[in-house]
N, C-alpha and C. Protein backbone atom coordinates (compact mmCIF):
# COMPACT_ATOMS: atom_id res chain seq x y z
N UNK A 1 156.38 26.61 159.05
CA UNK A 1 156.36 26.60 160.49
C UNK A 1 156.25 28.03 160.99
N UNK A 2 155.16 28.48 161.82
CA UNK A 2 155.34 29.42 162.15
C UNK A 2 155.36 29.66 163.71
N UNK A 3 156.27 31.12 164.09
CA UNK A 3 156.78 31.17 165.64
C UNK A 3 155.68 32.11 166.24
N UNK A 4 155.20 31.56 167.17
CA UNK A 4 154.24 32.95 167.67
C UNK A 4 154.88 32.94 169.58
N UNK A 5 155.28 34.31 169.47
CA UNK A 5 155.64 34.51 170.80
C UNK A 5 154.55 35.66 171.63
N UNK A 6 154.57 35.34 172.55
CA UNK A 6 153.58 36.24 173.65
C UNK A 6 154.44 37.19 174.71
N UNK A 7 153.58 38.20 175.07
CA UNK A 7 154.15 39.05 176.08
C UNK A 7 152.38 39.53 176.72
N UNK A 8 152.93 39.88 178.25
CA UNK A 8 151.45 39.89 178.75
C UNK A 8 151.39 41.37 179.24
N UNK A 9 150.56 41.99 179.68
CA UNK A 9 150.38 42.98 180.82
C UNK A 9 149.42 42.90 181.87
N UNK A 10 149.88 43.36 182.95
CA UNK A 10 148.74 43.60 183.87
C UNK A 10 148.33 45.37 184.18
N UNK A 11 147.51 45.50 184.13
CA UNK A 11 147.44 47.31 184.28
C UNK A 11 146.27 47.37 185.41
N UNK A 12 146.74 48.31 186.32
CA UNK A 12 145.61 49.06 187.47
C UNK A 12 145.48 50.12 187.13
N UNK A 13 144.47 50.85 186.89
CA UNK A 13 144.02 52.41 187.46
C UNK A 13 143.33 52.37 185.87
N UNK A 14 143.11 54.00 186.59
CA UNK A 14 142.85 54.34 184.73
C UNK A 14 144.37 55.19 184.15
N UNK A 15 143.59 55.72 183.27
CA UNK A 15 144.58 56.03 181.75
C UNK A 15 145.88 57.07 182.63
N UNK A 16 144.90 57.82 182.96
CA UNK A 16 146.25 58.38 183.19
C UNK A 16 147.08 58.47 184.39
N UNK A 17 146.37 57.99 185.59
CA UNK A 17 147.17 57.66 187.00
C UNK A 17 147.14 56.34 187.39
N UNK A 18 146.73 55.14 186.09
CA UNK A 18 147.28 54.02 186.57
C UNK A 18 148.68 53.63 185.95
N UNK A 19 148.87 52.30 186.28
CA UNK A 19 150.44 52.06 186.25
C UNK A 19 150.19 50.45 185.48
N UNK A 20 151.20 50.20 184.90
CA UNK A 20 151.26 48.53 184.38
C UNK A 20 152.27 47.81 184.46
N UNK A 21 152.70 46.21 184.19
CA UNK A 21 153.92 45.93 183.79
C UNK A 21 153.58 44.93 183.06
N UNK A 22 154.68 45.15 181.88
CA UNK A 22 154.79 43.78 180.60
C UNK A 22 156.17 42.82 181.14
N UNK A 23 155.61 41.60 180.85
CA UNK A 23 156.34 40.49 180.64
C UNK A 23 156.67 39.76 179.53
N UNK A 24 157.58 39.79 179.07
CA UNK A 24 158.07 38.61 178.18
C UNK A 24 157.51 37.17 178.37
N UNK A 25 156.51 36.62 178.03
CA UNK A 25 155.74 35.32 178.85
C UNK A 25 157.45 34.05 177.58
N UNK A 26 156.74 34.59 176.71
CA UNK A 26 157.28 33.07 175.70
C UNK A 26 158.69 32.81 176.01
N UNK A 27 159.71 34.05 176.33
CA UNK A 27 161.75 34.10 176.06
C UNK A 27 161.82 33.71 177.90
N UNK A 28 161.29 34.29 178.63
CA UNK A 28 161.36 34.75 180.11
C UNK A 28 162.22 36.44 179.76
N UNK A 29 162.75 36.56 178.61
CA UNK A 29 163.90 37.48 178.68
C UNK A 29 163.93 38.78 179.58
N UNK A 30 162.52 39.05 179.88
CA UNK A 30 162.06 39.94 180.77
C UNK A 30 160.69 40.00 181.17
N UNK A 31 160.89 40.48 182.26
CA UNK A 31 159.58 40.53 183.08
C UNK A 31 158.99 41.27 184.07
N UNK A 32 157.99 41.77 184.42
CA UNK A 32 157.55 43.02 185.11
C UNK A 32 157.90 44.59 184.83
N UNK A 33 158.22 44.48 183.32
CA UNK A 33 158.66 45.69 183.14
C UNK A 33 157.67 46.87 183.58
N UNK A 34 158.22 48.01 184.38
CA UNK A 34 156.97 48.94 184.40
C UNK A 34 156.52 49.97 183.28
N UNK A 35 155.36 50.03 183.00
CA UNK A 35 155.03 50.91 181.71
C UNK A 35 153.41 51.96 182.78
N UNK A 36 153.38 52.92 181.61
CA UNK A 36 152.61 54.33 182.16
C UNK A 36 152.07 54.87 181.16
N UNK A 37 151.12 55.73 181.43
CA UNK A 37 151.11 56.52 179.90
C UNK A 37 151.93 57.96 179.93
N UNK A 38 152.43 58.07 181.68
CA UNK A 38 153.29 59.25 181.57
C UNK A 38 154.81 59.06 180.73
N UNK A 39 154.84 57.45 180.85
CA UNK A 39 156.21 57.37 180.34
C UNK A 39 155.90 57.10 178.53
N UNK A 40 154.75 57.25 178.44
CA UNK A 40 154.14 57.21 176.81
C UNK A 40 154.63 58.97 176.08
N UNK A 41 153.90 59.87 177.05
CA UNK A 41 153.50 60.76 176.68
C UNK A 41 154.52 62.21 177.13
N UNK A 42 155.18 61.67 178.61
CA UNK A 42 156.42 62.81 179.09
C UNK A 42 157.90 62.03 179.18
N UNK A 43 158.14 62.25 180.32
CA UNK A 43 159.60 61.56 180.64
C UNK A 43 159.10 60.03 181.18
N UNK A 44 159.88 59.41 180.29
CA UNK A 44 160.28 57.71 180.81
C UNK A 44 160.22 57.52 182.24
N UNK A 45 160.73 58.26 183.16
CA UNK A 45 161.33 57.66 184.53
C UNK A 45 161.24 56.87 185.05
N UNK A 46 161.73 56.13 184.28
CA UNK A 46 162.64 54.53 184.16
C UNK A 46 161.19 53.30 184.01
N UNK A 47 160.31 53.80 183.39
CA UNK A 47 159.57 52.82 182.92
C UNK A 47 159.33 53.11 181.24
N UNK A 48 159.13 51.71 180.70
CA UNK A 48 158.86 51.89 179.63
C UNK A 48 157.67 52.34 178.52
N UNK A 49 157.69 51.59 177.48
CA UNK A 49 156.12 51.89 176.76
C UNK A 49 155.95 51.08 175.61
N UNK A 50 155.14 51.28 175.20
CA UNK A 50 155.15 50.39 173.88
C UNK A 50 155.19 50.69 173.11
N UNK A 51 155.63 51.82 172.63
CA UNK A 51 156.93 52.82 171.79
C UNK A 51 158.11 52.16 171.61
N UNK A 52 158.85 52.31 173.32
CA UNK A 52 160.18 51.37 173.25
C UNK A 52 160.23 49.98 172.92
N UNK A 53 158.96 49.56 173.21
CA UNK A 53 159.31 48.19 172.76
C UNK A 53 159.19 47.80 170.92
N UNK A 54 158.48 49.32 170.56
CA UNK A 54 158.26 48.94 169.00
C UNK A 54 159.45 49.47 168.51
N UNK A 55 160.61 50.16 169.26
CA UNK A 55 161.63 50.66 168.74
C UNK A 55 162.57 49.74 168.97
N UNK A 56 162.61 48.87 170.00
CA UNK A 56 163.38 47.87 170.12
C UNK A 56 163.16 46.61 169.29
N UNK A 57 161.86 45.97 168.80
CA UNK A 57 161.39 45.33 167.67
C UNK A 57 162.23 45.79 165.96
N UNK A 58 162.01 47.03 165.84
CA UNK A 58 162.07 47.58 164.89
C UNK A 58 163.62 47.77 164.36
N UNK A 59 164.29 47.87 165.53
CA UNK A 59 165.75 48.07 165.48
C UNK A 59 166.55 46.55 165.37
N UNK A 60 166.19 45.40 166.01
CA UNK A 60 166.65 44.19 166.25
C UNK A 60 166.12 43.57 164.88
N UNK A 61 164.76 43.47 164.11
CA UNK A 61 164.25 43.03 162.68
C UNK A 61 165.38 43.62 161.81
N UNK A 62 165.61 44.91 162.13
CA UNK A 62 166.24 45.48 160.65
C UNK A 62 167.69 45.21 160.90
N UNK A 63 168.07 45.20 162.18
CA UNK A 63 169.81 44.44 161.94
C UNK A 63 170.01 43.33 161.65
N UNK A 64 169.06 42.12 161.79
CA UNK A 64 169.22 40.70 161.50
C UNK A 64 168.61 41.02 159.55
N UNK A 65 167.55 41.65 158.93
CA UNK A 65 167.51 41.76 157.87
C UNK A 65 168.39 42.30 157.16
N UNK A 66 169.19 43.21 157.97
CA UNK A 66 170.44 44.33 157.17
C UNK A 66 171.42 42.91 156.96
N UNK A 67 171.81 42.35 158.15
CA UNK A 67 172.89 41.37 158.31
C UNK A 67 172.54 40.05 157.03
N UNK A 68 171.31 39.82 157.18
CA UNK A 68 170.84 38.55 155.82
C UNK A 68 171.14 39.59 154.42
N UNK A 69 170.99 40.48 154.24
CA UNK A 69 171.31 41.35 152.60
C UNK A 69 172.45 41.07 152.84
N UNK A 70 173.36 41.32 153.59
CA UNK A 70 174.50 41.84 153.38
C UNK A 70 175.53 40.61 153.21
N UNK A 71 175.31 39.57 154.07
CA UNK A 71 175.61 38.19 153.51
C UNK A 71 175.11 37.67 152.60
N UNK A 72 174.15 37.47 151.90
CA UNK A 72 173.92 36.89 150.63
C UNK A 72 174.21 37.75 149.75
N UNK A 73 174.48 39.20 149.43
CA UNK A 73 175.65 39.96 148.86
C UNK A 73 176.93 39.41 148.68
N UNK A 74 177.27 38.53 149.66
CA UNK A 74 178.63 38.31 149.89
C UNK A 74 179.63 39.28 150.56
N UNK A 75 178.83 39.92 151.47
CA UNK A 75 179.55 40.96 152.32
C UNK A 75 179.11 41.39 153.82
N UNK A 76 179.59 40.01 154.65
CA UNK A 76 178.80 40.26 156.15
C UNK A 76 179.55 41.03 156.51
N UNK A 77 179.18 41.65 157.67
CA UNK A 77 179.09 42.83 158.57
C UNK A 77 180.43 42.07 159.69
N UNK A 78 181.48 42.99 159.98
CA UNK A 78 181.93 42.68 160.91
C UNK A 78 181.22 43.04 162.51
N UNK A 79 180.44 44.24 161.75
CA UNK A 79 179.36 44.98 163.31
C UNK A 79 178.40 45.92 162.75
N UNK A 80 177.40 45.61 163.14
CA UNK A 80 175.96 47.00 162.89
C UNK A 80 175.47 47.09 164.05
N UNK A 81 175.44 48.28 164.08
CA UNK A 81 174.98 48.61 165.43
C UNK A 81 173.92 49.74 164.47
N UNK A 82 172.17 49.30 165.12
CA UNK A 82 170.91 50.10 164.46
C UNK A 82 170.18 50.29 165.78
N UNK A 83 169.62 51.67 165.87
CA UNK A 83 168.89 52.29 166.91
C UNK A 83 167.60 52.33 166.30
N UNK A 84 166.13 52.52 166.84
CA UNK A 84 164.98 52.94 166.06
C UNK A 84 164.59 54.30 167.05
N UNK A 85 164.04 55.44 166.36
CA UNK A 85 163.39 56.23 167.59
C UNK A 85 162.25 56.52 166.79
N UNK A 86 160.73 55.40 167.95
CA UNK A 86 159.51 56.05 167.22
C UNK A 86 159.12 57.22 168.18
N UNK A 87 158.08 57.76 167.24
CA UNK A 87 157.82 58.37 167.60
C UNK A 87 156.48 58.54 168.07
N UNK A 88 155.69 59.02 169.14
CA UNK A 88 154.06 58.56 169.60
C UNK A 88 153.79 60.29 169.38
N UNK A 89 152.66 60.55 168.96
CA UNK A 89 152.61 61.72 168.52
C UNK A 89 150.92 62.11 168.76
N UNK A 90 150.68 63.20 168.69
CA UNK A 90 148.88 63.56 168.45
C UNK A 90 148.65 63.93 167.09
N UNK A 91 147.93 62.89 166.32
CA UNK A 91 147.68 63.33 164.78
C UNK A 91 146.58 63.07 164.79
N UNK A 92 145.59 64.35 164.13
CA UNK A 92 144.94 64.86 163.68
C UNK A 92 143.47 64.52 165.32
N UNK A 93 144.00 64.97 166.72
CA UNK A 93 143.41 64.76 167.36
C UNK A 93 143.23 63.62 168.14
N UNK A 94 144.12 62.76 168.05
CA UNK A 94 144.36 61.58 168.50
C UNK A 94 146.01 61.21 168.88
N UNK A 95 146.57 60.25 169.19
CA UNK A 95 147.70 59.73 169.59
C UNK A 95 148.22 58.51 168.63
N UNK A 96 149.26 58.51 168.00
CA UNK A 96 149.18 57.83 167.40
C UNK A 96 151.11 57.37 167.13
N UNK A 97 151.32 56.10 167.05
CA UNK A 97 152.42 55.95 166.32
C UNK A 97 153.33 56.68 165.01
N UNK A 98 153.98 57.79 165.43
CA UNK A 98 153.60 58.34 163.72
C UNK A 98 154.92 58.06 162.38
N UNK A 99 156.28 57.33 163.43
CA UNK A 99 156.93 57.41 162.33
C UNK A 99 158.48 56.25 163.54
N UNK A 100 158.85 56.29 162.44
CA UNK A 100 160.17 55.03 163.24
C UNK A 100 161.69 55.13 162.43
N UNK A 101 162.50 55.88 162.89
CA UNK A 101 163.38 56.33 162.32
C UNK A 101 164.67 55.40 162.60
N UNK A 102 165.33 54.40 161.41
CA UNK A 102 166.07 53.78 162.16
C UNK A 102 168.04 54.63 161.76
N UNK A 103 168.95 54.68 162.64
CA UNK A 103 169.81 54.91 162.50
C UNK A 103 170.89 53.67 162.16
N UNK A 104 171.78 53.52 161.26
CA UNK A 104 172.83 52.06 161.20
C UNK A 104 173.79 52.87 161.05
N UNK A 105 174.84 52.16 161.83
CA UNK A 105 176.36 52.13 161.69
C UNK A 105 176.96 50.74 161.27
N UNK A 106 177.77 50.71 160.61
CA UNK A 106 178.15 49.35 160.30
C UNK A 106 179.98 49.39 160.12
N UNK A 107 180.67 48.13 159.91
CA UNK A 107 181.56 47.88 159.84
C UNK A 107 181.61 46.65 158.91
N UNK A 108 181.60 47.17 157.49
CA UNK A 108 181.22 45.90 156.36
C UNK A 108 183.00 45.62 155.16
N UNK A 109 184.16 45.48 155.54
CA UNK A 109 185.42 45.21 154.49
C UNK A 109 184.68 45.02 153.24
N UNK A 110 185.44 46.15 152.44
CA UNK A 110 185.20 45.92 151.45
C UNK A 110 183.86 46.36 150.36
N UNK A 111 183.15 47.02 151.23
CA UNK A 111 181.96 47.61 150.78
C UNK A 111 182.04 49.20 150.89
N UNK A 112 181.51 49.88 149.74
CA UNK A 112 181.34 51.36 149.52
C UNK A 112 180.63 51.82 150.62
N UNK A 113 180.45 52.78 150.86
CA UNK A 113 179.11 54.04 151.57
C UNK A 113 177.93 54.02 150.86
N UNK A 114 178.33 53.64 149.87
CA UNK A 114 177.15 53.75 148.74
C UNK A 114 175.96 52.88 148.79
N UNK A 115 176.92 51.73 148.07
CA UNK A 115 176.22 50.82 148.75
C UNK A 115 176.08 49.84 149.94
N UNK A 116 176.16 50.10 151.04
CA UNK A 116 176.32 50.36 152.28
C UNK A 116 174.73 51.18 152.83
N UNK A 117 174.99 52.50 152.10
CA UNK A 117 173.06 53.27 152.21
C UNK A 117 172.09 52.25 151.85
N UNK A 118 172.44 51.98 150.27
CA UNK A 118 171.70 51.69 149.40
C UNK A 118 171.11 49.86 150.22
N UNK A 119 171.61 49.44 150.33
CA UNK A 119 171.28 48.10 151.17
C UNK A 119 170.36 48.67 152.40
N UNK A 120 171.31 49.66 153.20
CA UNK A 120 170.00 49.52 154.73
C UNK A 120 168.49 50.39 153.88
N UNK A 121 168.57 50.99 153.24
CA UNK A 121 167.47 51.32 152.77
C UNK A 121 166.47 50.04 152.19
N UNK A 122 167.02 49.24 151.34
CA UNK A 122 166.41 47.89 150.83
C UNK A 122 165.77 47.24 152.13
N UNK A 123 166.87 46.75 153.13
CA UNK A 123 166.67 46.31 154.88
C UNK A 123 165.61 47.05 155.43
N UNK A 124 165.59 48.23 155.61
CA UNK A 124 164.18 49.15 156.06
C UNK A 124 163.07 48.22 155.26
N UNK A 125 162.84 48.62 154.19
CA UNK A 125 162.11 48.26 153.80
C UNK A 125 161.45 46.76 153.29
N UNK A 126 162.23 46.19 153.63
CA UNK A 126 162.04 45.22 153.26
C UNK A 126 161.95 43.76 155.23
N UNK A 127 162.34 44.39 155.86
CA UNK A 127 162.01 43.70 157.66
C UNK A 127 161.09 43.51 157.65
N UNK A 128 160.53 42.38 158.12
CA UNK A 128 159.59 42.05 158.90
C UNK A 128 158.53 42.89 159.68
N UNK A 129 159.08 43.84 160.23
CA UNK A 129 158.51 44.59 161.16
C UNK A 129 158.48 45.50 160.58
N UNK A 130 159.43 46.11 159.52
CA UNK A 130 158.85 47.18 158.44
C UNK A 130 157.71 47.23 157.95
N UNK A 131 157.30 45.82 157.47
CA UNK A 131 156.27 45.78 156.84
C UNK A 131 155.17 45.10 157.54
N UNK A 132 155.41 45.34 158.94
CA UNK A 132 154.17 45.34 159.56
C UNK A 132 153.77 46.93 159.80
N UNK A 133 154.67 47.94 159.85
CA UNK A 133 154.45 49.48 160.50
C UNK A 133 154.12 50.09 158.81
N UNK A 134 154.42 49.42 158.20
CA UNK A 134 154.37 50.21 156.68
C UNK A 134 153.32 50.15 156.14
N UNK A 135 152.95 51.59 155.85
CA UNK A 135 151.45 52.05 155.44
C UNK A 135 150.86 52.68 156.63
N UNK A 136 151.39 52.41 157.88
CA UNK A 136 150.80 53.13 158.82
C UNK A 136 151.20 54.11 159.64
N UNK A 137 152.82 53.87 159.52
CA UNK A 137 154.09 54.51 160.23
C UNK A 137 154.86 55.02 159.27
N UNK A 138 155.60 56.33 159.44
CA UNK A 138 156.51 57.17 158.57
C UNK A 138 157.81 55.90 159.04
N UNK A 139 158.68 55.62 158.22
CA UNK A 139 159.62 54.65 158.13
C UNK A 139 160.73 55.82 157.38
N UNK A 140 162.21 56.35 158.35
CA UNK A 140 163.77 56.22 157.71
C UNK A 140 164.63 55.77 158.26
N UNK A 141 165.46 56.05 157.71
CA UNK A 141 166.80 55.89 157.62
C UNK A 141 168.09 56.39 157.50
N UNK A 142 169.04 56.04 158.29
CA UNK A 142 170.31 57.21 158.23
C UNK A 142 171.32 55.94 158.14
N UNK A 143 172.05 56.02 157.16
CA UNK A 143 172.82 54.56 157.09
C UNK A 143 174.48 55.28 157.15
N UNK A 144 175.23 54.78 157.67
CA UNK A 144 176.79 55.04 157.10
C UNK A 144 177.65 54.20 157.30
N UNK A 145 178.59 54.12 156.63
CA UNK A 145 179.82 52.96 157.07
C UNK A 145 180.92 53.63 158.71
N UNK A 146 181.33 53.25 159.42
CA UNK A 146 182.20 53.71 160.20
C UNK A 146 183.53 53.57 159.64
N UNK A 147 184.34 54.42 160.27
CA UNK A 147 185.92 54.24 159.67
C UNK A 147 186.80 53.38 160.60
């Protein structure tokens, strides 16, 4: 069975003095978000991009994949809290997605630091959405247990 969800945009202008907004069509979860390419390329001010939304993808895949390792380990998470920050960059003359760095904190009884790394690293690599950005996007990781 497979899930296919949609999100739409509408965009006016051109590239660089028009304006857009994305909707969540399939969840409702959101809608009319405003996006720019100033908020691509300078400061956000208070609209988004599709950066944030691949960092918000990227961050939500790898905590539900961190959370599935870590239970079929036999060691769920009392809490992970994972950030992504991509990055949109100019490579080699162009603009481009260039890398997606995810940060985890966790709260796992009973589990090392060790392996604790060693899992969100497996989780990176191994998400859904990892391995849609992988091969095309620089992919890390900063994993630690909290005290």
């Amino acid at each position: 069975m497979a899930a296919v969800r949609r999100a739409e945009v509408t965009w006016s202008g051109s590239l660089a003095d028009g304006q857009g907004t994305v909707s969540a069509v399939s969840s409702g979860a959101f809608s009319d978000l405003p996006v720019s390419w100033t908020a691509r390329t300078e400061s956000a001010g208070g609209k988004t991009s599709p950066e944030e939304l691949v960092a918000a993808a990227h961050a939500s895949c790898s905590a539900m994949a961190f959370s599935g390792r870590l239970g079929r380990a036999g060691s769920p998470p009392d809490r992970l809290a994972v950030s992504a920050d991509v990055t949109f960059a100019q490579v080699d003359g162009g603009w481009k997605v260039a890398s997606s760095h995810l940060t985890v904190r966790g709260v796992v009884p009973g589990m090392s630091n060790e392996d604790f790394v060693r899992e969100a690293e497996a989780a990176k690599d191994g998400s859904p959405i990892s391995g849609a950005l992988k091969g095309n996007v620089e992919l890390s990781v900063d994993a630690a247990l909290e005290s």
